[in-house]
Structures are given as C-alpha cells and as structure tokens.
Protein backbone atom coordinates (compact mmCIF):
# COMPACT_ATOMS: atom_id res chain seq x y z
CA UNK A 1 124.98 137.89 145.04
CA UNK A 2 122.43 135.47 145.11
CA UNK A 3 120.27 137.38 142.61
CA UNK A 4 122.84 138.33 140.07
CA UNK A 5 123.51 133.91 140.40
CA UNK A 6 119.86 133.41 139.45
CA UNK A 7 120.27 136.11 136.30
CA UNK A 8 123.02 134.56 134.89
CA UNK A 9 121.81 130.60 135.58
CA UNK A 10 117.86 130.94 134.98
CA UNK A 11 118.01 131.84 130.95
CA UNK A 12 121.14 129.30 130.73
CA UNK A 13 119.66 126.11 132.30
CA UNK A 14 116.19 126.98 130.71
CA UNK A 15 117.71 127.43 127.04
CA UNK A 16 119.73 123.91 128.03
CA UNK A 17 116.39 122.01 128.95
CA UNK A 18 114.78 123.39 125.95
CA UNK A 19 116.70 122.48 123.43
CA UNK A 20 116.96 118.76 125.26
CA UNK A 21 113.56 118.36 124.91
CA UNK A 22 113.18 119.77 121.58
CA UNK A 23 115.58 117.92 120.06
CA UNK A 24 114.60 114.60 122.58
CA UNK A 25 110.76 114.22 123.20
CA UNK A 26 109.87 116.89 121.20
CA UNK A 27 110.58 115.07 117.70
CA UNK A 28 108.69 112.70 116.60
CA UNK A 29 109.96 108.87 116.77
CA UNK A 30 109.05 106.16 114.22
CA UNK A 31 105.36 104.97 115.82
CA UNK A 32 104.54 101.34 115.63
CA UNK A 33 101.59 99.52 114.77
CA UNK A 34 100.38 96.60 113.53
CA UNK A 35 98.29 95.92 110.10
CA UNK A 36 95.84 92.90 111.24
CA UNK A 37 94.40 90.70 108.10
CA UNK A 38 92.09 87.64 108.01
CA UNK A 39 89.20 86.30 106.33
CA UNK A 40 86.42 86.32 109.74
CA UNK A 41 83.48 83.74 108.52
CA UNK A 42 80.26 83.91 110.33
CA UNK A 43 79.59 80.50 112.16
CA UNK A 44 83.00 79.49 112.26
CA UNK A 45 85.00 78.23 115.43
CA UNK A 46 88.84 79.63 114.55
CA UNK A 47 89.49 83.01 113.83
CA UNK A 48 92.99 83.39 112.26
CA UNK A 49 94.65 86.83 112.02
CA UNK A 50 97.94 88.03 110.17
CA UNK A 51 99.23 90.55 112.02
CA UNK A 52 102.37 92.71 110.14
CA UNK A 53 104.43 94.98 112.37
CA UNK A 54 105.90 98.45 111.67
CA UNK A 55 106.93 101.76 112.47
CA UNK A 56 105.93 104.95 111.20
CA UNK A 57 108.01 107.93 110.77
CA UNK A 58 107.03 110.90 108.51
CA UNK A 59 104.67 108.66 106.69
CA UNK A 60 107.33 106.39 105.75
CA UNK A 61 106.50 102.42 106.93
CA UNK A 62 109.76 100.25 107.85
CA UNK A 63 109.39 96.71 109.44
CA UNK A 64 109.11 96.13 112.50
CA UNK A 65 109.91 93.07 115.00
CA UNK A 66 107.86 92.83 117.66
CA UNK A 67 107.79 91.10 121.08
CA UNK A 68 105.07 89.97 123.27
CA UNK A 69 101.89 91.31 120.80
CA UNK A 70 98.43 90.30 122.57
CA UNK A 71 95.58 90.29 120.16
CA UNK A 72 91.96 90.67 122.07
CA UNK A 73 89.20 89.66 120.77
CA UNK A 74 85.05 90.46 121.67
CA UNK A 75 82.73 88.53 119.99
CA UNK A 76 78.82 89.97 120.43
CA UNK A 77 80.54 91.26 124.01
CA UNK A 78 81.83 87.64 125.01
CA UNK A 79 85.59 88.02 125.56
CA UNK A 80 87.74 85.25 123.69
CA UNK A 81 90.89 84.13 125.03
CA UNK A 82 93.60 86.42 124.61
CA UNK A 83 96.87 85.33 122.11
CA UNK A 84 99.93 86.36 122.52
CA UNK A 85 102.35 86.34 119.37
CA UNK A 86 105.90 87.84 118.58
CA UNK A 87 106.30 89.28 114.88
CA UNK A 88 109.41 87.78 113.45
CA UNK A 89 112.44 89.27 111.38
CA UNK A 90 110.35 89.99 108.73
CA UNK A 91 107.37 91.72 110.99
CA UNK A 92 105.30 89.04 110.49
CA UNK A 93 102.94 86.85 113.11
CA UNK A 94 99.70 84.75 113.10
CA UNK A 95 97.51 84.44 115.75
CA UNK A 96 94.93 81.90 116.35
CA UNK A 97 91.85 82.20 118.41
CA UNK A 98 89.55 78.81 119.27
CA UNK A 99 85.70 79.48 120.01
CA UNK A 100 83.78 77.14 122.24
CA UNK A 101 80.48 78.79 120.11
CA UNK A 102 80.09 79.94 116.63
CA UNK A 103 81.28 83.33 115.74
CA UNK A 104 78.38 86.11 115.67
CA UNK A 105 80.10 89.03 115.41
CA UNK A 106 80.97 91.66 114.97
CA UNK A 107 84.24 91.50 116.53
CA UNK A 108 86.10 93.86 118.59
CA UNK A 109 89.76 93.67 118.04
CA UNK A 110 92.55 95.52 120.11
CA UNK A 111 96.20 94.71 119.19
CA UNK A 112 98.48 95.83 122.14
CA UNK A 113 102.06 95.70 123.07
CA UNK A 114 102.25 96.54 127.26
CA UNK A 115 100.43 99.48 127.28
CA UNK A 116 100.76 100.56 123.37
CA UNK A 117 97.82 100.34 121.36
CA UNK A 118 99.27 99.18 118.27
CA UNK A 119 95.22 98.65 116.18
CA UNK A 120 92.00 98.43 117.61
CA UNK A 121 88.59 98.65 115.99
CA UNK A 122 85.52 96.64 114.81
CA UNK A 123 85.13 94.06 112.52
CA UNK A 124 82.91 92.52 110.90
CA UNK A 125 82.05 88.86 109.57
CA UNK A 126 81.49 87.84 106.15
CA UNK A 127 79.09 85.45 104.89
CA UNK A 128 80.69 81.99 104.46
CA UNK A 129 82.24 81.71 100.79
CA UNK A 130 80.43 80.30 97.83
CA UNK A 131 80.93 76.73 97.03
CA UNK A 132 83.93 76.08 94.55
CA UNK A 133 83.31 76.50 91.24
CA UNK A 134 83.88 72.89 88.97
CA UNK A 135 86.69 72.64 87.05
CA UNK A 136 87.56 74.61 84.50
CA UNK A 137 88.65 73.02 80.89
CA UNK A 138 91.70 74.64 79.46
CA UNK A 139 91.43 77.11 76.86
CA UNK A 140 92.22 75.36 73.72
CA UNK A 141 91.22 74.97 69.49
CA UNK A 142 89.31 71.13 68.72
CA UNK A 143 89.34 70.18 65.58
CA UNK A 144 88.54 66.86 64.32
CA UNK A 145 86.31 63.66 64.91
CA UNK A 146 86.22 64.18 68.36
CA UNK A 147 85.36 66.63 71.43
CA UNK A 148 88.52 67.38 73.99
CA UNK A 149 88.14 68.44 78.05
CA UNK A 150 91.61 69.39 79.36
CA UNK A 151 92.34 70.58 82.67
CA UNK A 152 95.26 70.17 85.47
CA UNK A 153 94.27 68.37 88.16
CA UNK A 154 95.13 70.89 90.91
CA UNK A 155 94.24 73.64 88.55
CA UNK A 156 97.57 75.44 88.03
CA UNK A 157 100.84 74.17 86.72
CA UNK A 158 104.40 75.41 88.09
CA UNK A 159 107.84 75.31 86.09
CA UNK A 160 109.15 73.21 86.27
CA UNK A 161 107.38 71.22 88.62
CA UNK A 162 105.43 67.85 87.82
CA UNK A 163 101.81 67.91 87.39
CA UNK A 164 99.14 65.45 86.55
CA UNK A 165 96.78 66.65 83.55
CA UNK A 166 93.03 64.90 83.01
CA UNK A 167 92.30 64.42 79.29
CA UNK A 168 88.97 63.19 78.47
CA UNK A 169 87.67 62.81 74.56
CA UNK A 170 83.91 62.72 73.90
CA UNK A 171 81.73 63.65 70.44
CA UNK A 172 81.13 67.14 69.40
CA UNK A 173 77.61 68.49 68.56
CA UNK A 174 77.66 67.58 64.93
CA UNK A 175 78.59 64.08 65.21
CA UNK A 176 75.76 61.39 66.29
CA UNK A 177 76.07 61.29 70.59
CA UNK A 178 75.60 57.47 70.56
CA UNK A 179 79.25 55.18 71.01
CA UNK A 180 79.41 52.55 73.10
CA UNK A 181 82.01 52.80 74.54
CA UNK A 182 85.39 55.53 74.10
CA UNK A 183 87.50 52.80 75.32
CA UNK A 184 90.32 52.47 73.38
CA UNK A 185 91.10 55.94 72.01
CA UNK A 186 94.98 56.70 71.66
CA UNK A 187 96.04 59.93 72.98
CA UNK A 188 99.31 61.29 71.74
CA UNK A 189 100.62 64.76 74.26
CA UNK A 190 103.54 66.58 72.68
CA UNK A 191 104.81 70.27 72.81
CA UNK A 192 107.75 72.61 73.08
CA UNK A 193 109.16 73.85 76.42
CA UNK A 194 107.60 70.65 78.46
CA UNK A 195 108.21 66.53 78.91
CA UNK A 196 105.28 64.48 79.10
CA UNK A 197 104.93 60.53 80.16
CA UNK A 198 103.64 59.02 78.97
CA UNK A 199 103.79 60.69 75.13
CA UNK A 200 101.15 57.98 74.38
CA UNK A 201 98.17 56.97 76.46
CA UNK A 202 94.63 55.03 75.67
CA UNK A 203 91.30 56.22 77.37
CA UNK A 204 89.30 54.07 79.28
CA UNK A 205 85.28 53.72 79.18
CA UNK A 206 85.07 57.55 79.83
CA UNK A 207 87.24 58.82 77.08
CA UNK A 208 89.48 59.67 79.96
CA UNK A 209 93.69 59.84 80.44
CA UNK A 210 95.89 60.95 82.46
CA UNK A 211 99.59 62.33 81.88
CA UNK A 212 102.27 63.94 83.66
CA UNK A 213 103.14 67.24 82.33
CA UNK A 214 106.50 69.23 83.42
CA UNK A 215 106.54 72.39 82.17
CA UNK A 216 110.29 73.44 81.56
CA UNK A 217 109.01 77.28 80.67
CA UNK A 218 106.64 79.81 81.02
CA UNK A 219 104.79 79.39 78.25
CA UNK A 220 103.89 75.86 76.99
CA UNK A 221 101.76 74.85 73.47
CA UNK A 222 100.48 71.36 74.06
CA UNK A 223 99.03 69.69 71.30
CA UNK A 224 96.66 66.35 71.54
CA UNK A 225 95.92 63.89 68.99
CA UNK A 226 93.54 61.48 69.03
CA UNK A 227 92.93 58.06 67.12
CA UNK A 228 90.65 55.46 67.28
CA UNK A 229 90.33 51.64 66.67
CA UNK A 230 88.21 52.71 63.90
CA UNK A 231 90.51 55.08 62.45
CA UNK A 232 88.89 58.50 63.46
CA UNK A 233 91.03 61.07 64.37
CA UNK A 234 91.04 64.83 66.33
CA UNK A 235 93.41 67.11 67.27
CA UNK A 236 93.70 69.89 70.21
CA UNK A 237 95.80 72.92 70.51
CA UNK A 238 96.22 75.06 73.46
CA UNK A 239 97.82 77.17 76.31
CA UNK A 240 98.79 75.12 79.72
CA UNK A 241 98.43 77.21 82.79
CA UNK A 242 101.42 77.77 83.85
CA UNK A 243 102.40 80.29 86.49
CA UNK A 244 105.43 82.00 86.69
CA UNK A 245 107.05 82.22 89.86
CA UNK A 246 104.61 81.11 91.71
CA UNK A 247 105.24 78.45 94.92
CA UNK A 248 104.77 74.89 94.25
CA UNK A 249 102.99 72.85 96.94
CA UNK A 250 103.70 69.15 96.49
CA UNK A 251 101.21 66.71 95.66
CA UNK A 252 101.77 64.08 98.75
CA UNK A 253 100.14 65.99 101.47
CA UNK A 254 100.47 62.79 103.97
CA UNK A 255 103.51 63.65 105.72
CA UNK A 256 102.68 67.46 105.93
CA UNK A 257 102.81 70.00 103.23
CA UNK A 258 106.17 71.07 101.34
CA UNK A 259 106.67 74.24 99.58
CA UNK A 260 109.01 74.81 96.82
CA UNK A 261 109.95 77.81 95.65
CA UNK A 262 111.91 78.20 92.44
CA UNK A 263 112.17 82.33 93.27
CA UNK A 264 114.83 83.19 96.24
CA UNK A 265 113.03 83.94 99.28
CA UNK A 266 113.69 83.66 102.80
CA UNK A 267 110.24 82.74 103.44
CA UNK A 268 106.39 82.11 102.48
CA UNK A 269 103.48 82.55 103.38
CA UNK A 270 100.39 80.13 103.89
CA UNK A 271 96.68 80.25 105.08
CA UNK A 272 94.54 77.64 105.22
CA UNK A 273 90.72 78.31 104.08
CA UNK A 274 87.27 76.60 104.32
CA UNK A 275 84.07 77.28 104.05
CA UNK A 276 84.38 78.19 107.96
CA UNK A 277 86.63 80.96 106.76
CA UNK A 278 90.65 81.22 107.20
CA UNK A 279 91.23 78.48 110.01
CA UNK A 280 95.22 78.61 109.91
CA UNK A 281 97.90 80.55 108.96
CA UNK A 282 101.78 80.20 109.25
CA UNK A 283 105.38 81.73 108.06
CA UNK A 284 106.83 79.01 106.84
CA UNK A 285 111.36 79.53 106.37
CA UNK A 286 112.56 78.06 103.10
CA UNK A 287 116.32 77.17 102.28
CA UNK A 288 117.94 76.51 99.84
CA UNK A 289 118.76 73.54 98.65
CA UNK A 290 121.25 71.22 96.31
CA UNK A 291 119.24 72.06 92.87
CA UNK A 292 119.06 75.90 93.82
CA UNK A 293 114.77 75.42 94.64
CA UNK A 294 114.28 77.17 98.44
CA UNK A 295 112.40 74.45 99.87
CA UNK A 296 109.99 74.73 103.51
CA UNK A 297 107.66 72.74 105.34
CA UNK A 298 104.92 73.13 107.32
CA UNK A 299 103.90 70.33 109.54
CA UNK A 300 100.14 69.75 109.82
CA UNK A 301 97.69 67.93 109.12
CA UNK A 302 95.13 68.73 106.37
CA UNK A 303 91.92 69.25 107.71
CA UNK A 304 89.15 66.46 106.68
CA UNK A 305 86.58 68.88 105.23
CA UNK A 306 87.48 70.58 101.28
CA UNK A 307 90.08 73.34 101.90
CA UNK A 308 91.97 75.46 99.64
CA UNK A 309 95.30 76.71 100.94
CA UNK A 310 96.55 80.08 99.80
CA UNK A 311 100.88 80.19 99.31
CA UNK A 312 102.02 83.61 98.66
CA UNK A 313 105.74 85.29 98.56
CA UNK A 314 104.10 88.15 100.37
CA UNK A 315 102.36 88.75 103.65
CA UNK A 316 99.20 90.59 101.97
CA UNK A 317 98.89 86.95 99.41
CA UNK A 318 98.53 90.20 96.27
CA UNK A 319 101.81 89.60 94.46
CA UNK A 320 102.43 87.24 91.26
CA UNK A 321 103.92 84.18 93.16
CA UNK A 322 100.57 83.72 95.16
CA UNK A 323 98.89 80.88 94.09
CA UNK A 324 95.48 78.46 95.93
CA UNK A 325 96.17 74.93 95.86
CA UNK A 326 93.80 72.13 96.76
CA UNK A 327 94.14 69.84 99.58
CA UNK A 328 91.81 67.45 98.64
CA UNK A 329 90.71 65.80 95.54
CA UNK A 330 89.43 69.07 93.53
CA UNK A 331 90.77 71.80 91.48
CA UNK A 332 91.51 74.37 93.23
CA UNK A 333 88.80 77.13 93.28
CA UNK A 334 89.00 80.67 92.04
CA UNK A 335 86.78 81.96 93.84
CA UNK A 336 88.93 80.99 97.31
CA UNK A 337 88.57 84.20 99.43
CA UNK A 338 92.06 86.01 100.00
CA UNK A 339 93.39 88.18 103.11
CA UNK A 340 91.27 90.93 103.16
CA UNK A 341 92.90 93.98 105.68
CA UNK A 342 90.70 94.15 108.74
CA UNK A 343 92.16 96.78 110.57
CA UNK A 344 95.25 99.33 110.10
CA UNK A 345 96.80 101.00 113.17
CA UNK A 346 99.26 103.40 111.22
CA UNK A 347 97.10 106.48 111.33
CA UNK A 348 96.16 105.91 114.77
CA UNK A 349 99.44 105.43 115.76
CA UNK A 350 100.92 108.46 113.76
CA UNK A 351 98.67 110.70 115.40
CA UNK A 352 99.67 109.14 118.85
CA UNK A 353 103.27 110.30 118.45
CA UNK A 354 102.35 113.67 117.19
CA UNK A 355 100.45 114.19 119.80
CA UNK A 356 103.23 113.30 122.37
CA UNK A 357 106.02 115.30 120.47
CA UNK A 358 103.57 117.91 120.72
CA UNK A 359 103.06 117.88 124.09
CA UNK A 360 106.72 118.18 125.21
CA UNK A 361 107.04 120.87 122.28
CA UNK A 362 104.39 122.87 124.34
CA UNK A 363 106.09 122.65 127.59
CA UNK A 364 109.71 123.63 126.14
CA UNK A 365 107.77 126.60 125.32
CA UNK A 366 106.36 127.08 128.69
CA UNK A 367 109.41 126.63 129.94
CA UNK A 368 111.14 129.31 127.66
CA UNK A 369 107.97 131.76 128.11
CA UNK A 370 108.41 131.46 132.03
CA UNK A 371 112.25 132.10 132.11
CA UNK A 372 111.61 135.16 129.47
CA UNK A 373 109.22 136.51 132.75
CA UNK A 374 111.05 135.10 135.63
CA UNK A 375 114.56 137.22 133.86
CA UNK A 376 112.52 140.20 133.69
CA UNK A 377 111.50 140.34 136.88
CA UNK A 378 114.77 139.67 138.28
CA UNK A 379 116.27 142.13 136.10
CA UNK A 380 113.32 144.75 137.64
CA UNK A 381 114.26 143.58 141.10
CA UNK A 382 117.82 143.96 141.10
CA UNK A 383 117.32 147.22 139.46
CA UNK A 384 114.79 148.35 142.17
CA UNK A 385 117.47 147.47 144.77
CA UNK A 386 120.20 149.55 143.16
CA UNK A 387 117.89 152.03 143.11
CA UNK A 388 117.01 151.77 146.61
CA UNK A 389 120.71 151.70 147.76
CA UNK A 390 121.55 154.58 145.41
CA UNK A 391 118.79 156.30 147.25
CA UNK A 392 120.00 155.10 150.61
CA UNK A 393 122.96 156.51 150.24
CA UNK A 394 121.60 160.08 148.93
CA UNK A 395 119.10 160.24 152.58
CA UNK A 396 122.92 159.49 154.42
CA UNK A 397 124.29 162.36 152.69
CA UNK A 398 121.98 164.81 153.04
CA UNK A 399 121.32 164.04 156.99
CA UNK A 400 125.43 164.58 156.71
CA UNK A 401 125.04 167.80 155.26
CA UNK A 402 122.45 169.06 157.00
CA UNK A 403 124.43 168.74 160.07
CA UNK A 404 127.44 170.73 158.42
CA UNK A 405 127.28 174.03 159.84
CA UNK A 406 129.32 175.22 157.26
CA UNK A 407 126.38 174.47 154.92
CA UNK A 408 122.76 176.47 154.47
CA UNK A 409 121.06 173.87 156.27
CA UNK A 410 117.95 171.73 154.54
CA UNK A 411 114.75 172.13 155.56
CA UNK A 412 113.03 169.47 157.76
CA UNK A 413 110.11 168.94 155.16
CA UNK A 414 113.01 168.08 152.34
CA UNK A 415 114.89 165.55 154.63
CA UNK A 416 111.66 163.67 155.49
CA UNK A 417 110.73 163.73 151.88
CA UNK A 418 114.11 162.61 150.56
CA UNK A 419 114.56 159.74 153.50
CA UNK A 420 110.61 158.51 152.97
CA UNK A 421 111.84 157.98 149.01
CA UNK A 422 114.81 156.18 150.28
CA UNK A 423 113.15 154.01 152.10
CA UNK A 424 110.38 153.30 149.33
CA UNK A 425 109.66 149.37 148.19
CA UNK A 426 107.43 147.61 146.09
CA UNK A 427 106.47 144.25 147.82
CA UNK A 428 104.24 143.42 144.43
CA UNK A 429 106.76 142.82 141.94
CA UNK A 430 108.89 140.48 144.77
CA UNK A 431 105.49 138.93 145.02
CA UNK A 432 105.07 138.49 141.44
CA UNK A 433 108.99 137.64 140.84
CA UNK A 434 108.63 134.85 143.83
CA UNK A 435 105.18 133.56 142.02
CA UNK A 436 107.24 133.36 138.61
CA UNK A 437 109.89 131.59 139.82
CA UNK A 438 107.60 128.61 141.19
CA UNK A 439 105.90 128.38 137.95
CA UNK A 440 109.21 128.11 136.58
CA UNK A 441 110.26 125.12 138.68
CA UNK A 442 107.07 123.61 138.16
CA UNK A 443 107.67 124.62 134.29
CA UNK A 444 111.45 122.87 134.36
CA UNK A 445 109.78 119.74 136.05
CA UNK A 446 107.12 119.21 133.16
CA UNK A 447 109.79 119.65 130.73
CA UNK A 448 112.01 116.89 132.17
CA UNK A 449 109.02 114.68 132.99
CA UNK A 450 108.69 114.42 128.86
CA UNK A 451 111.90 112.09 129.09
CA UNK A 452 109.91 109.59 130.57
CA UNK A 453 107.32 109.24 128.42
C-alpha cells in the first residue's frame, strides 16, 4: 500500500514544486543597482557622489527608491567614513564624504544595500580643472566710430528672467587709440522680444554701462547706439544668449540660493564645483507658484573660494535646461567640469539575478530528473514484488499438487528449482531505489530552499 502511495504522490508533489520554483525563483526579478556620478578632484577634501537607483529587468531600467544605501569609500587603502543615503521618489540621492587629508586616489567605491551589492569598482581622480576662461563678448556686427564689448554678467540670460548686461565702448583699430577720457558716451539698448532700463545710459571713464535686460523670448536682436559729446556715433547688432528652458538661479545669493524654473518639474538638480572638484550636491523640490514659475530653494551658504554651480532638470546635468551659474563675481565658465559617470552597477547586477534564477532553474531540474529515477525504480520494485508473489503462489501450488495422489507426481529436482525461483530477490535495486529516494528529499529541500533566497 505504502508503495503504490509513493507512485502516485512522488511525480505529483515533484511536478508541484517544480513548477513553483520555475515560475517563483526561477524567473528573473527586476535587479537593482545604483549608477554613482561625481566629479573626484585630486587634492580635494569632499568627495560628492550622485547616486541614481534602479531596477533591471530584461534590460529594461525603471526607477527605483531606495532605503538605507551605504556608499564606502577607500582612498590609497585608508577607509573613509561610511554615508548612508536613501534615494528619493525620483531614485535620486547625494552623498557626501569629508577627508581629514587630501584625496590621493584612486578610490575604491562599493555601493550596498544590507547585503546587496548594488556598484562597486575603482575610480579614479582627475586633475583639478583649468582656471575659468575670461569672459566672453557677445557675438555681434560694430559698425561705426566706435569699438563695442558686450557680455551678460553671469554669462547666460533666461526668459524671461532679469539680467544685468556690461556694455563697454572703446576705439577700433583704424581710429587713433588716444581719448582722454570715454566719459560721457550715450548708450541707447533697444530690441524686439525684450525690456531694457534703462533704454538710455552714459559710460563712465571706462566706456563702461550697465543695463538690465529681460528677455521676453527665445530669441532676442539687441541693437546699441552710441553718441558722443562730440557728435561721433556707432552702432552694434547682435544675438543675446538666451537659453531656453533652462533654470534661473537668482542673483541675491545672501539668503541661500533660489531656483526658478519656468519648465514644470517636480524637481532640480544642483552641484556645486571648485577647483577642489564637485564639493556639494542636492535635489532641490520646486512648486509651483502664483505666476505659474516652479520655484525651490536650497539653503546654503556659498562657499568663499570662486565656484560655479551646475542646475540641471536631469540627474545626469546632459539635457537642454542645464545651465552653470556663477556664485561669485565672474561669468560663469564653460569650461566648468560636469557629472561624469563613475561607476554603473546594472550589468553587474543583471548578471547577479541571472545567475540566481539560474540556480533554482537547475535544481527544479534536479528535482524533476530525480523523481523521473526514483518512479522508475518504484515502478521496478513493485513489479519485482508482483512477480515474486505471482511466483509464491506458483511454489504453493505445485507443493499442492505434488502431494495429490491423483496426480503424476513432480520430481524433487523441479520443486526445489521452482520454490528457489520463488523465493528469488534482488536487494540492489531496493538499495538503489532507497539511495534515490534520499537524493530526492535532499533534491525537494534545495528546491524549496530557492524561496528564500
């Protein structure tokens, strides 16, 4: 009874736990990970990393918000203090590590979550970044008496944001260098798609002015004329920089720094940078607010030394809205290194998964391949035992009729013969059919255990 139980219930329960783990463990889930940028500067004291959370599944990304993220860092094999971040809504976190000695490098990062290994690898510094580049004039035609230098203060103008532009008026190459004094020159600022105040300003000593420009679109023509006491005159046509949808960062850094945005967007994205590299990074929420401009703040003070802070729509700072804004008295600098990616933990992490799916894929198959034996063999054994009591029953019947007088009586050699094959076993296949059906349990065990992992 016992055996014919085990026929019927080995294949069943096996095909059962099969197709639980197959269709549990066995298929790959969405793998996280964690894409780590920065901007590491040889010789500098703060090492600020963005890390951006996801999952993985079929080599499709989708955010991810994370909990409880430690970022370690090994500088030259001295271990930094650890930082712990969570990734918010958007997947997004920035940690901040402070060194008691200049960085050396190179750095050995590991991004975990408990016991999830969500990027690791080396990195290495950069030189510090090159020294930013003057001012550049606007582009623009001069025609006249006199020489024009135009630029925006802060380097970029934002509709329709206010921004101060630097006029300055000096003496082309064909004209004799020697004045006195350019004192005294009107400047007159008009052009379509913009206000201006004043419309009318006179330079000082320097041949220099200074307006308010607000551009209104995306593309502005701004036209100078110039006129002096003596009746000279010069004109200046060009192209003001203005960027579209790009976040405006307002002038008055004193009381921290506000963002506008004139784009919808829940949020923005900021790093401060130095020559000591990228020394602080934030997410920064922006609302909306009365005029329909999503306005954030950051609270912080502006560090002493000339810094350039990067505002981007975008965690990576590549899309159009990202813009470099100065926070102190220069233009802004083109050549202000952005987030480069350090290290990438999707591959690592994809592999990681189908490794584990794998695994429990292997031992549904044991599992399968074992009950496929351990069936077998019962199937032999209860077979062998019908045989046996088939054969039983033949050595009772002829002992029966060898007794019967009315029958020609059997010879002694047959009867032995026919009761010795009666009688007949094979211990090896209960020996093999016992052996199976361990490595089955052990099989069903492994199988299960994948539920865990």
């Amino acid at each position: 009874m016992l055996g014919r139980l085990a026929t019927y219930v080995v294949p069943a329960a096996s095909v059962i736990v099969t197709a639980l783990v197959l269709f549990g463990p066995g298929s790959p889930n969405a793998a996280p990970f964690v894409r780590v940028r920065g901007v590491p500067v040889a010789g500098g004291r703060t090492l600020a990393l963005r890390l951006e959370g996801a999952r993985r599944l079929f080599g499709v990304d989708d955010v991810a918000a994370l909990e409880g993220v430690t970022v370690e860092v090994t500088d030259a094999g001295a271990n930094l203090a650890p930082e712990t971040v969570s990734l918010g809504p958007d997947g997004v976190g920035e940690a901040s590590i402070e060194t008691n000695a200049p960085l050396r490098g190179p750095l050995d990062v590991r991004v975990v979550q408990g016991k999830t290994v969500l990027a690791e690898g080396t990195v290495p510094l950069r030189p510090p970044p090159p020294k930013p580049a003057p001012a550049r004039d606007i582009a623009g035609v001069s025609s006249g008496f006199f020489r024009f230098f135009v630029h925006a203060r802060r380097g970029h103008l934002v509709s329709p944001f206010p921004e101060t532009l630097d006029v300055a008026v000096g003496l082309p190459e064909h004209v004799s260098p020697y004045r006195p004094s350019f004192a005294g020159i009107t400047l007159s600022l008009s052009g379509s798609g913009t206000t201006i105040t004043p419309e009318k300003n006179d330079t000082d000593e320097r041949g220099a002015a200074s307006f308010t420009v607000t551009p209104l679109a995306h593309h502005v023509e701004l036209v100078i004329a110039a006129r002096d006491p003596d009746g000279h005159e010069g004109r200046w046509e060009g192209l003001l920089p203005v960027r579209p949808g790009a976040i405006w960062l307002a002038p008055d850094l004193h009381a921290g720094l506000s963002f506008v945005s004139p784009a919808p967007r829940d949020r923005v994205y900021v790093s401060v940078v130095t020559d000591a590299g990228r020394i602080l990074g934030a997410v920064v929420p922006v609302t909306r607010d009365d005029a329909g401009f999503f306005r954030g703040r950051l609270d912080v003070t502006p560090p002493t030394d000339p810094a350039q802070i990067v505002v981007s729509g975008d965690p990576g700072e590549r899309g159009d809205a990202t813009i470099t804004w100065p926070l102190a008295a220069q233009t802004a600098s083109a050549a202000t290194p952005r987030l480069e990616l350090l290290l990438d933990g999707s591959g690592a992490a994809e592999a990681r998964e189908h490794a584990r799916a794998s695994s429990a894929r292997r031992a549904a198959v044991f599992l399968v391949a074992v009950a496929a034996l351990a069936e077998i063999l019962l199937i032999l054994v209860r077979t062998r035992r019908s045989q046996r009591d088939l054969d039983t029953n033949l050595a009772a019947a002829v002992s029966l009729e060898a007794s019967d007088e009315a029958g020609a009586p059997i010879p002694a050699e047959d009867q032995r013969r026919i009761v010795a094959a009666a009688r007949e076993s094979h211990p090896a296949l209960r020996v093999a059919l016992a052996i199976t059906l361990v490595t089955l349990g052990f099989a069903l065990l492994a199988a299960l255990s994948t539920f865990r992992r």
